[in-house]
PDB file of N, CA and C in Angstrom:
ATOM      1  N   UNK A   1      -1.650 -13.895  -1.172  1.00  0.00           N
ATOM      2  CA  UNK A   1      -0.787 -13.555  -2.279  1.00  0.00           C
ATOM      3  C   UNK A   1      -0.457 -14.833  -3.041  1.00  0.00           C
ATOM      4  N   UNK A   2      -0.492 -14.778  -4.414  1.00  0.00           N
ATOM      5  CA  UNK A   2      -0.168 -16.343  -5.160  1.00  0.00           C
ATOM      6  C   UNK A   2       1.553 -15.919  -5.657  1.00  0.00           C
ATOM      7  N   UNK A   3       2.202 -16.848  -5.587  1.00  0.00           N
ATOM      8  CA  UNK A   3       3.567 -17.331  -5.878  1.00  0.00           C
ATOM      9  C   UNK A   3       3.135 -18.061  -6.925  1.00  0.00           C
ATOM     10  N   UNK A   4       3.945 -17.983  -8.089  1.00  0.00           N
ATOM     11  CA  UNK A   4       4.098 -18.469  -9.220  1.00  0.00           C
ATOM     12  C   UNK A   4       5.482 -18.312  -9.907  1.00  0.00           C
ATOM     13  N   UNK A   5       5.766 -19.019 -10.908  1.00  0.00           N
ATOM     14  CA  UNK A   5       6.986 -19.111 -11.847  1.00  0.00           C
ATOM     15  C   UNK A   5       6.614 -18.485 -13.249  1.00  0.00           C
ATOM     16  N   UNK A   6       7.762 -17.930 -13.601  1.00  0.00           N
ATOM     17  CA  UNK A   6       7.125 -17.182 -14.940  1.00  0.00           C
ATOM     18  C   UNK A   6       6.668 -18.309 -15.892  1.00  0.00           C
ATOM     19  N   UNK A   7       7.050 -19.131 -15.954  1.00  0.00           N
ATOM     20  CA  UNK A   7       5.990 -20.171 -16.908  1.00  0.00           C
ATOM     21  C   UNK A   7       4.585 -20.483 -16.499  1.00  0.00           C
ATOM     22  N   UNK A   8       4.332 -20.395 -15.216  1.00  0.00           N
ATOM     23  CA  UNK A   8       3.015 -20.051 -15.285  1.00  0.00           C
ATOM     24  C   UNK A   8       2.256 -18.980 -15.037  1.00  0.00           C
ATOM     25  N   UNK A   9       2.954 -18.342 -14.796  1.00  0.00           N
ATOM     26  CA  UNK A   9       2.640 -16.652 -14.643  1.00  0.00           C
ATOM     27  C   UNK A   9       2.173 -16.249 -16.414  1.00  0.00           C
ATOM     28  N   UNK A  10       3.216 -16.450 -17.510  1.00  0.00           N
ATOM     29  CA  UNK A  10       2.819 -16.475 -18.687  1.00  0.00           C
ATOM     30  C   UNK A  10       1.498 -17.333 -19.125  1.00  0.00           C
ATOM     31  N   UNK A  11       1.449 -18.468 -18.526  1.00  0.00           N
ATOM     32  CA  UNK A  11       0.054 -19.258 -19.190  1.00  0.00           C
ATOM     33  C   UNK A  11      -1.112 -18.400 -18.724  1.00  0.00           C
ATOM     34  N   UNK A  12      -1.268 -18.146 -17.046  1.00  0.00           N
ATOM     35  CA  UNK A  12      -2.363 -17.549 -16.902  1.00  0.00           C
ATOM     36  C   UNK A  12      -2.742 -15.872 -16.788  1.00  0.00           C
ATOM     37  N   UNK A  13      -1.471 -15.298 -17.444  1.00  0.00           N
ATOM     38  CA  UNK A  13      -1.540 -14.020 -17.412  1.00  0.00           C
ATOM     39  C   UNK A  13      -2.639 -13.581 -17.292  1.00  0.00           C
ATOM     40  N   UNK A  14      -3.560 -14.025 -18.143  1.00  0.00           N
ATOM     41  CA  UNK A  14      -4.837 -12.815 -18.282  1.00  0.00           C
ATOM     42  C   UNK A  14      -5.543 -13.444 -16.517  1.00  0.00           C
ATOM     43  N   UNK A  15      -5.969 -13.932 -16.628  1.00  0.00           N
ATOM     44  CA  UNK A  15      -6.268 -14.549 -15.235  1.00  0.00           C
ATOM     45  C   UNK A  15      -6.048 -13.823 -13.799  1.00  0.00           C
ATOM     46  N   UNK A  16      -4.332 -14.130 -14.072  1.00  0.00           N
ATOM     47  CA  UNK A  16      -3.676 -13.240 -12.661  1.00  0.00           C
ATOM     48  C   UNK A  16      -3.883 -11.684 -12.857  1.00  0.00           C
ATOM     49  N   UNK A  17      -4.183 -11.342 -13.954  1.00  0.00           N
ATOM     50  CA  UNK A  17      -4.005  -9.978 -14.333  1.00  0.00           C
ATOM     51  C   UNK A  17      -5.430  -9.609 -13.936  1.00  0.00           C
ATOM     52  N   UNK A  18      -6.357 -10.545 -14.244  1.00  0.00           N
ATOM     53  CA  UNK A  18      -7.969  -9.871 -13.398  1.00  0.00           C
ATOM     54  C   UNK A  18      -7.849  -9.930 -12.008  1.00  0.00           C
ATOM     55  N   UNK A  19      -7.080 -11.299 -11.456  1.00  0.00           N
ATOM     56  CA  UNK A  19      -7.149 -10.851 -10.169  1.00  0.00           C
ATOM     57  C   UNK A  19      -6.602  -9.535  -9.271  1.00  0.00           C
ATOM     58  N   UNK A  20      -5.543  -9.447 -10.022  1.00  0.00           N
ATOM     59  CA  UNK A  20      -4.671  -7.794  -9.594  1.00  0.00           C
ATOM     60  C   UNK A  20      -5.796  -6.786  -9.437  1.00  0.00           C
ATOM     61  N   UNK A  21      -6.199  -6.408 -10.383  1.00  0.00           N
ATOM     62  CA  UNK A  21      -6.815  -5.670 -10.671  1.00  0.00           C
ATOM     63  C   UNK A  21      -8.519  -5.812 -10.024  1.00  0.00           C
ATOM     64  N   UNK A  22      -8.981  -6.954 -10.157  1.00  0.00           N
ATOM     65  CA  UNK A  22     -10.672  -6.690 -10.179  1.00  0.00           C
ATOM     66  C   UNK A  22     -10.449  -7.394  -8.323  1.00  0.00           C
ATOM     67  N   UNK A  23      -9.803  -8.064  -7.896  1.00  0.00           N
ATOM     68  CA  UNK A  23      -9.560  -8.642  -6.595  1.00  0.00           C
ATOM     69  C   UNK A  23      -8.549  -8.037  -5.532  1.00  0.00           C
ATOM     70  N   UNK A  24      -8.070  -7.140  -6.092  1.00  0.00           N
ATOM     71  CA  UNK A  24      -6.463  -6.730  -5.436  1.00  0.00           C
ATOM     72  C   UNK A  24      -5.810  -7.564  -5.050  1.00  0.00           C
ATOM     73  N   UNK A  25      -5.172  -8.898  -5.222  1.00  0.00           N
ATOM     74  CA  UNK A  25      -4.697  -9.868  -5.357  1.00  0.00           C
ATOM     75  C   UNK A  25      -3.415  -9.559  -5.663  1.00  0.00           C
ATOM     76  N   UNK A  26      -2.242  -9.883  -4.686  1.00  0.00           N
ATOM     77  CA  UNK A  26      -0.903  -9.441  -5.545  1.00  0.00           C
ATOM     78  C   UNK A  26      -0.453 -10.829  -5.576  1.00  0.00           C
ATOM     79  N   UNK A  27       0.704 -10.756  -6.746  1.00  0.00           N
ATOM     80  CA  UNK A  27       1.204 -12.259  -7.378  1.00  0.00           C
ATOM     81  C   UNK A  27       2.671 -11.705  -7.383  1.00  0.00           C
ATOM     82  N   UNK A  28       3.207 -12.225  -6.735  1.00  0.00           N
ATOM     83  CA  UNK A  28       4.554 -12.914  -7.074  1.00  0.00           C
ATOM     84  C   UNK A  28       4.932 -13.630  -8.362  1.00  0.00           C
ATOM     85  N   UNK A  29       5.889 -13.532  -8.645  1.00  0.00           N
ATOM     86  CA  UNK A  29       6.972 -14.342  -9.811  1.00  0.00           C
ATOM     87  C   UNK A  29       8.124 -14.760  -9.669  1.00  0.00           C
ATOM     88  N   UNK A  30       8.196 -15.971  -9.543  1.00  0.00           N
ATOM     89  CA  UNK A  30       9.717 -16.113  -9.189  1.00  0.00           C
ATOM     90  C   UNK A  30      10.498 -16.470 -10.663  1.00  0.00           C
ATOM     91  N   UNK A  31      11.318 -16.397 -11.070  1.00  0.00           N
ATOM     92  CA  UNK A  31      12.717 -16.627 -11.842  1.00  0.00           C
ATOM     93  C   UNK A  31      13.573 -16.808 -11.490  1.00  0.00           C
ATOM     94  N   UNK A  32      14.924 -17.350 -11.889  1.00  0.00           N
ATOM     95  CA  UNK A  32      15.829 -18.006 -11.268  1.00  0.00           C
ATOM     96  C   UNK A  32      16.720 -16.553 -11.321  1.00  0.00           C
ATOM     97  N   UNK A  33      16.570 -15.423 -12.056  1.00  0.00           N
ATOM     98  CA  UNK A  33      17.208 -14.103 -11.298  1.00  0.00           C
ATOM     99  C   UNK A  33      16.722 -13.530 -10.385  1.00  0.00           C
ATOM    100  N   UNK A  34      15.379 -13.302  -9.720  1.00  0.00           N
ATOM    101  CA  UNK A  34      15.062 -12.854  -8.881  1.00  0.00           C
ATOM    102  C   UNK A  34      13.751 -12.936  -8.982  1.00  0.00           C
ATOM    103  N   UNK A  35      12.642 -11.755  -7.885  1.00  0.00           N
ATOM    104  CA  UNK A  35      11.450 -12.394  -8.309  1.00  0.00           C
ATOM    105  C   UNK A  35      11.074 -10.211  -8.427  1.00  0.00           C
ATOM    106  N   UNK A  36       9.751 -10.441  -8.858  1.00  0.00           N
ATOM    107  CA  UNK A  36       9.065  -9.819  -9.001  1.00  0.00           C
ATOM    108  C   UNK A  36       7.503  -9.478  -8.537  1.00  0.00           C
ATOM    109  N   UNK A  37       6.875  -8.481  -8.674  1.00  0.00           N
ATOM    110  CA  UNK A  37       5.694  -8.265  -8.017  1.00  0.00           C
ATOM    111  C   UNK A  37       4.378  -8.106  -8.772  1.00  0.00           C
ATOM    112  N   UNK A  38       3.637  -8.506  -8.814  1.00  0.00           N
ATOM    113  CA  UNK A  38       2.204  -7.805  -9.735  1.00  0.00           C
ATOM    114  C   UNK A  38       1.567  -6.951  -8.699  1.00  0.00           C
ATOM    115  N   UNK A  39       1.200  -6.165  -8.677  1.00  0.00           N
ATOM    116  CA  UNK A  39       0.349  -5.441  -8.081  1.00  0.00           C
ATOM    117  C   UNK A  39      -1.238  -4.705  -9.128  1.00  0.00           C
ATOM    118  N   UNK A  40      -1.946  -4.383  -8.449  1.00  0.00           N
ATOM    119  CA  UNK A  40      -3.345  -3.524  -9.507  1.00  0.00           C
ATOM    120  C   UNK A  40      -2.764  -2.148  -9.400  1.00  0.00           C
ATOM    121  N   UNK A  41      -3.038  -1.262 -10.545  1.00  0.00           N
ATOM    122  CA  UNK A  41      -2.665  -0.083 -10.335  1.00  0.00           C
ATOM    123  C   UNK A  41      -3.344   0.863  -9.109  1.00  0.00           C
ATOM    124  N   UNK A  42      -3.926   0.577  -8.687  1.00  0.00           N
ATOM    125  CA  UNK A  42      -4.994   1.168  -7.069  1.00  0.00           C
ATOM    126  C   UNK A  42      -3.834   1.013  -6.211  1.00  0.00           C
ATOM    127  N   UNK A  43      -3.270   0.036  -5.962  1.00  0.00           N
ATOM    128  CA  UNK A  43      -2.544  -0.654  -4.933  1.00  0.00           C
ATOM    129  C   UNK A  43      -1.290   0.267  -5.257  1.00  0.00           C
ATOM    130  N   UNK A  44      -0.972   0.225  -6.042  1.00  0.00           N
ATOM    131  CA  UNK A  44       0.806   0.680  -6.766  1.00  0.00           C
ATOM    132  C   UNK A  44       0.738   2.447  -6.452  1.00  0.00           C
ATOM    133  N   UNK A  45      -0.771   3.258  -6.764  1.00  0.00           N
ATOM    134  CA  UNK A  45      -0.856   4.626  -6.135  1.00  0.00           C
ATOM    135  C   UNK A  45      -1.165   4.773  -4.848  1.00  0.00           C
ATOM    136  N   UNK A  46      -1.351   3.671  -4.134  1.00  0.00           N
ATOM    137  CA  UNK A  46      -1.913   4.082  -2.555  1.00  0.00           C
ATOM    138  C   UNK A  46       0.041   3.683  -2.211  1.00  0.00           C
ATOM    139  N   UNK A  47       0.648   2.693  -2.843  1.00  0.00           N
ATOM    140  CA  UNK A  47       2.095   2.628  -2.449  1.00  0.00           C
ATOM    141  C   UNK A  47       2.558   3.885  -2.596  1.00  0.00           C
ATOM    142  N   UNK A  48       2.524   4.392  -3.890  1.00  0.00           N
ATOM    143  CA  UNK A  48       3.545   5.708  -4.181  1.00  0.00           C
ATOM    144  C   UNK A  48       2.942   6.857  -2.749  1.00  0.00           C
ATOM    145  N   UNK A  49       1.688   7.142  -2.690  1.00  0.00           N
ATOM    146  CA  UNK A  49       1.410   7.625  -2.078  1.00  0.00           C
ATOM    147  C   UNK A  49       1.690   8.005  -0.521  1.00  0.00           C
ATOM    148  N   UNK A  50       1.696   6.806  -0.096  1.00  0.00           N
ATOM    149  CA  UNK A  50       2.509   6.009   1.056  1.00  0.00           C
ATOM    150  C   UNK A  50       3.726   6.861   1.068  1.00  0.00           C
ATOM    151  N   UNK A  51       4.423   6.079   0.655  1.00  0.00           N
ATOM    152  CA  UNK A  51       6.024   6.542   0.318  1.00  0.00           C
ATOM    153  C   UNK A  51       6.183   8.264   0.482  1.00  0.00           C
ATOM    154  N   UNK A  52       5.561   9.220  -0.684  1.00  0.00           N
ATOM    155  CA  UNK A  52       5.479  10.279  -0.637  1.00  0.00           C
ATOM    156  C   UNK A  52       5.073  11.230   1.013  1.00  0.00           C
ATOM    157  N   UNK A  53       4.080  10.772   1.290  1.00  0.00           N
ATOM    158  CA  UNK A  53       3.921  11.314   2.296  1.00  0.00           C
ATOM    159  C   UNK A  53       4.878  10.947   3.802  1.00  0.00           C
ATOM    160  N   UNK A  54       5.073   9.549   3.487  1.00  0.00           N
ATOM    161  CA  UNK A  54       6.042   9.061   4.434  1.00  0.00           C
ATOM    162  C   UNK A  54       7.764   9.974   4.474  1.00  0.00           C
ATOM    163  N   UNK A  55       7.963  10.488   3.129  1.00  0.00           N
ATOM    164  CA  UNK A  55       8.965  11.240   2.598  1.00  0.00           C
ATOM    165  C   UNK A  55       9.407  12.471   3.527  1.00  0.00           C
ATOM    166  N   UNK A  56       8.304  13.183   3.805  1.00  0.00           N
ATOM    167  CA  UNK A  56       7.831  14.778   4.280  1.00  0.00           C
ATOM    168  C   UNK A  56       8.127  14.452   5.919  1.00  0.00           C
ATOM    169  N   UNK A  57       8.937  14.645   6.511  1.00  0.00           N
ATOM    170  CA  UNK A  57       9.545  14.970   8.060  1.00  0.00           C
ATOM    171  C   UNK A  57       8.020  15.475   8.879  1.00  0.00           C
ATOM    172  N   UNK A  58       7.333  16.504   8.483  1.00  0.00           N
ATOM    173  CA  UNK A  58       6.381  17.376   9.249  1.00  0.00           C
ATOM    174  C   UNK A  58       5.112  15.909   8.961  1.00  0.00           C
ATOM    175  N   UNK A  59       4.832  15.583   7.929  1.00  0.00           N
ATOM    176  CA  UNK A  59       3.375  14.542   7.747  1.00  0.00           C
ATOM    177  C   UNK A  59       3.882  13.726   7.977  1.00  0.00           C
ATOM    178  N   UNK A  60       5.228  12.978   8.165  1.00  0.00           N
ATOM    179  CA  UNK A  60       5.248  11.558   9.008  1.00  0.00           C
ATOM    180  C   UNK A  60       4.767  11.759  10.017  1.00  0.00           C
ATOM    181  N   UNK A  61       5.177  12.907  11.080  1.00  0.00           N
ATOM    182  CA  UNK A  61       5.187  13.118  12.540  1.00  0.00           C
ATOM    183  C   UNK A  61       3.605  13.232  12.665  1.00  0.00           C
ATOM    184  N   UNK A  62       2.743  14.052  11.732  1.00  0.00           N
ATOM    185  CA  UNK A  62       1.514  14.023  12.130  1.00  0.00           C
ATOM    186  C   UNK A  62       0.598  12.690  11.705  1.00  0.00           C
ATOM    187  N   UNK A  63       0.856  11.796  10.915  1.00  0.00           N
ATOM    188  CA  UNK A  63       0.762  10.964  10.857  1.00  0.00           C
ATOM    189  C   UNK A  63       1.133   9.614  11.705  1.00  0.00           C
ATOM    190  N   UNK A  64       2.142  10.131  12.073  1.00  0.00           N
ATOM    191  CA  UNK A  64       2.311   9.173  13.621  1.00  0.00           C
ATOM    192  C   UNK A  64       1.780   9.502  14.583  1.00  0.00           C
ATOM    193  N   UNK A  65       1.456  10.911  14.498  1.00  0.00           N
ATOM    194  CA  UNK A  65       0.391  11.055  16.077  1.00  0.00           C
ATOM    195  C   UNK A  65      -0.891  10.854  15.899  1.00  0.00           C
ATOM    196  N   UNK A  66      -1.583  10.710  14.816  1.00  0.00           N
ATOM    197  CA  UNK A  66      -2.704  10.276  14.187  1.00  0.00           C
ATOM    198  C   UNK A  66      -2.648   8.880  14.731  1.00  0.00           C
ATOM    199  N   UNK A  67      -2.060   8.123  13.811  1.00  0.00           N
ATOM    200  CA  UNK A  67      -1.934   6.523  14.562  1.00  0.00           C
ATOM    201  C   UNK A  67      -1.546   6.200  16.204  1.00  0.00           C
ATOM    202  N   UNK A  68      -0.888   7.351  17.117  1.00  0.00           N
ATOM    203  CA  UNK A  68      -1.000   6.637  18.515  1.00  0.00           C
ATOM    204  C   UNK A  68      -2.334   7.168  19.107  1.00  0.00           C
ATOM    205  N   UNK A  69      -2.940   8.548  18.308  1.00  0.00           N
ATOM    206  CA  UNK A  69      -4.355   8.879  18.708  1.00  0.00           C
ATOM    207  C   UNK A  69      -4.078  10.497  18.935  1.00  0.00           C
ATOM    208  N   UNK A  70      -4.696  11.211  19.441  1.00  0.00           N
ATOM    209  CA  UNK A  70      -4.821  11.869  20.154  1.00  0.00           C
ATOM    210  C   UNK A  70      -4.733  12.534  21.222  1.00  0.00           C
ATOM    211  N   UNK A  71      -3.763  13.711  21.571  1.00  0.00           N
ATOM    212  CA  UNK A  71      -3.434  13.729  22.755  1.00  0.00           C
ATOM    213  C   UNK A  71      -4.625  14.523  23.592  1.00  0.00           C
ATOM    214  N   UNK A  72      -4.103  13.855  25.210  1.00  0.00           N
ATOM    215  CA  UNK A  72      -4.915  13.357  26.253  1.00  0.00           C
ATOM    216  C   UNK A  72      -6.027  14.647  26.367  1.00  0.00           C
ATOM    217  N   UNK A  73      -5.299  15.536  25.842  1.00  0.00           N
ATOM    218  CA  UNK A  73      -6.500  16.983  26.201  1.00  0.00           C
ATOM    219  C   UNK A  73      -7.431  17.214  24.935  1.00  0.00           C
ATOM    220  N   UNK A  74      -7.464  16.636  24.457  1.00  0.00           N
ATOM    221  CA  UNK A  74      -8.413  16.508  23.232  1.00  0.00           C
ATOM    222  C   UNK A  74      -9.154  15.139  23.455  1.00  0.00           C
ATOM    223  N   UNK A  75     -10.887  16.004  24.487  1.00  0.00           N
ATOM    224  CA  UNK A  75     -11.626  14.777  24.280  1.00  0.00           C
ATOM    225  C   UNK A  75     -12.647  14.475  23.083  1.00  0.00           C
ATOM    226  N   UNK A  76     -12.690  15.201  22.567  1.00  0.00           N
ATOM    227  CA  UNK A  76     -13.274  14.969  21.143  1.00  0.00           C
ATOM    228  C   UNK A  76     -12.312  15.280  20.172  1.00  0.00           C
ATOM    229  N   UNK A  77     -12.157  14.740  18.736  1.00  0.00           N
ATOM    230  CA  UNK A  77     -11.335  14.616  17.741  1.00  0.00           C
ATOM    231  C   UNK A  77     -11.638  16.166  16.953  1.00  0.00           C
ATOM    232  N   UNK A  78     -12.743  16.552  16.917  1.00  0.00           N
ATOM    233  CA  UNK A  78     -13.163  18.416  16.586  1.00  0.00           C
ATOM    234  C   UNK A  78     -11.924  19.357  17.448  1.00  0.00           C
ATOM    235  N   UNK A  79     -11.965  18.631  19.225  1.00  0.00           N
ATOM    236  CA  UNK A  79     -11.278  19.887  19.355  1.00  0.00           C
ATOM    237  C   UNK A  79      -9.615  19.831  18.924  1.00  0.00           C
ATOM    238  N   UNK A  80      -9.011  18.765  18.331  1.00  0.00           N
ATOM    239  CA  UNK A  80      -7.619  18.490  18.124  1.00  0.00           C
ATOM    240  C   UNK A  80      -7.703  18.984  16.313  1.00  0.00           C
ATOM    241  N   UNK A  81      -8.548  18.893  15.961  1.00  0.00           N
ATOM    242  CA  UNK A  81      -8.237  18.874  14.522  1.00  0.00           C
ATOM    243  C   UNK A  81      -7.311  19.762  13.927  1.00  0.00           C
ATOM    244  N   UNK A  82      -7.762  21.091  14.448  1.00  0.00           N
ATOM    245  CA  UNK A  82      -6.974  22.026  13.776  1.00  0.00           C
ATOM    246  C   UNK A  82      -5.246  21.534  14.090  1.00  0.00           C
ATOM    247  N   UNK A  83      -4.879  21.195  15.129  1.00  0.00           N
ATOM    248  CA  UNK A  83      -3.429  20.610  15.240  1.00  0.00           C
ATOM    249  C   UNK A  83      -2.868  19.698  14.009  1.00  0.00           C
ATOM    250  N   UNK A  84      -3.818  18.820  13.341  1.00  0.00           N
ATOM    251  CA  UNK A  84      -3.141  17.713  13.129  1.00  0.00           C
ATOM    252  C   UNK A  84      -3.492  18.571  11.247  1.00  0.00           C
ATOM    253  N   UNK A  85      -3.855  19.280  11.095  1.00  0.00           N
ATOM    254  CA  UNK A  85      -4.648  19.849   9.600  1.00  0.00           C
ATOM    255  C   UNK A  85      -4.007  21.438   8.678  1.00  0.00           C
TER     256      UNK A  85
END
């Protein structure tokens, strides 16, 4: 991630702005009020996305059992699917 100051955040805008975007590269900005984020718009819908689904009580939970795996009586991922779908 690059840290920068809005004075140079302004000089190389176009620059940082390809990297966002063509690199997924996120940039920081600092100012003496606070700082800020660049992100590529890819990045900013897989966030919202995130968030949204993280939102929903029932798809966190299956989503957390997704990430510890599979439970133990499901030795192939075919026979659990319908649970997690």
């Amino acid at each position: 991630m690059n840290v920068v100051n809005a004075t140079q955040f302004r000089k190389d805008l176009f620059s940082m702005l390809d990297s966002a975007v063509v690199n997924n590269e996120k940039v920081t900005i600092t100012t003496k009020n606070g700082n800020a984020v660049l992100v590529s718009e890819e990045d900013w819908n897989g966030i919202l996305e995130t968030m949204y689904l993280m939102s929903d009580p029932e798809m966190s939970d299956i989503l957390g059992e997704a990430r510890r795996g599979y439970p133990a009586e499901c030795t192939e991922w075919r026979d659990c699917r319908k649970d997690t779908m």
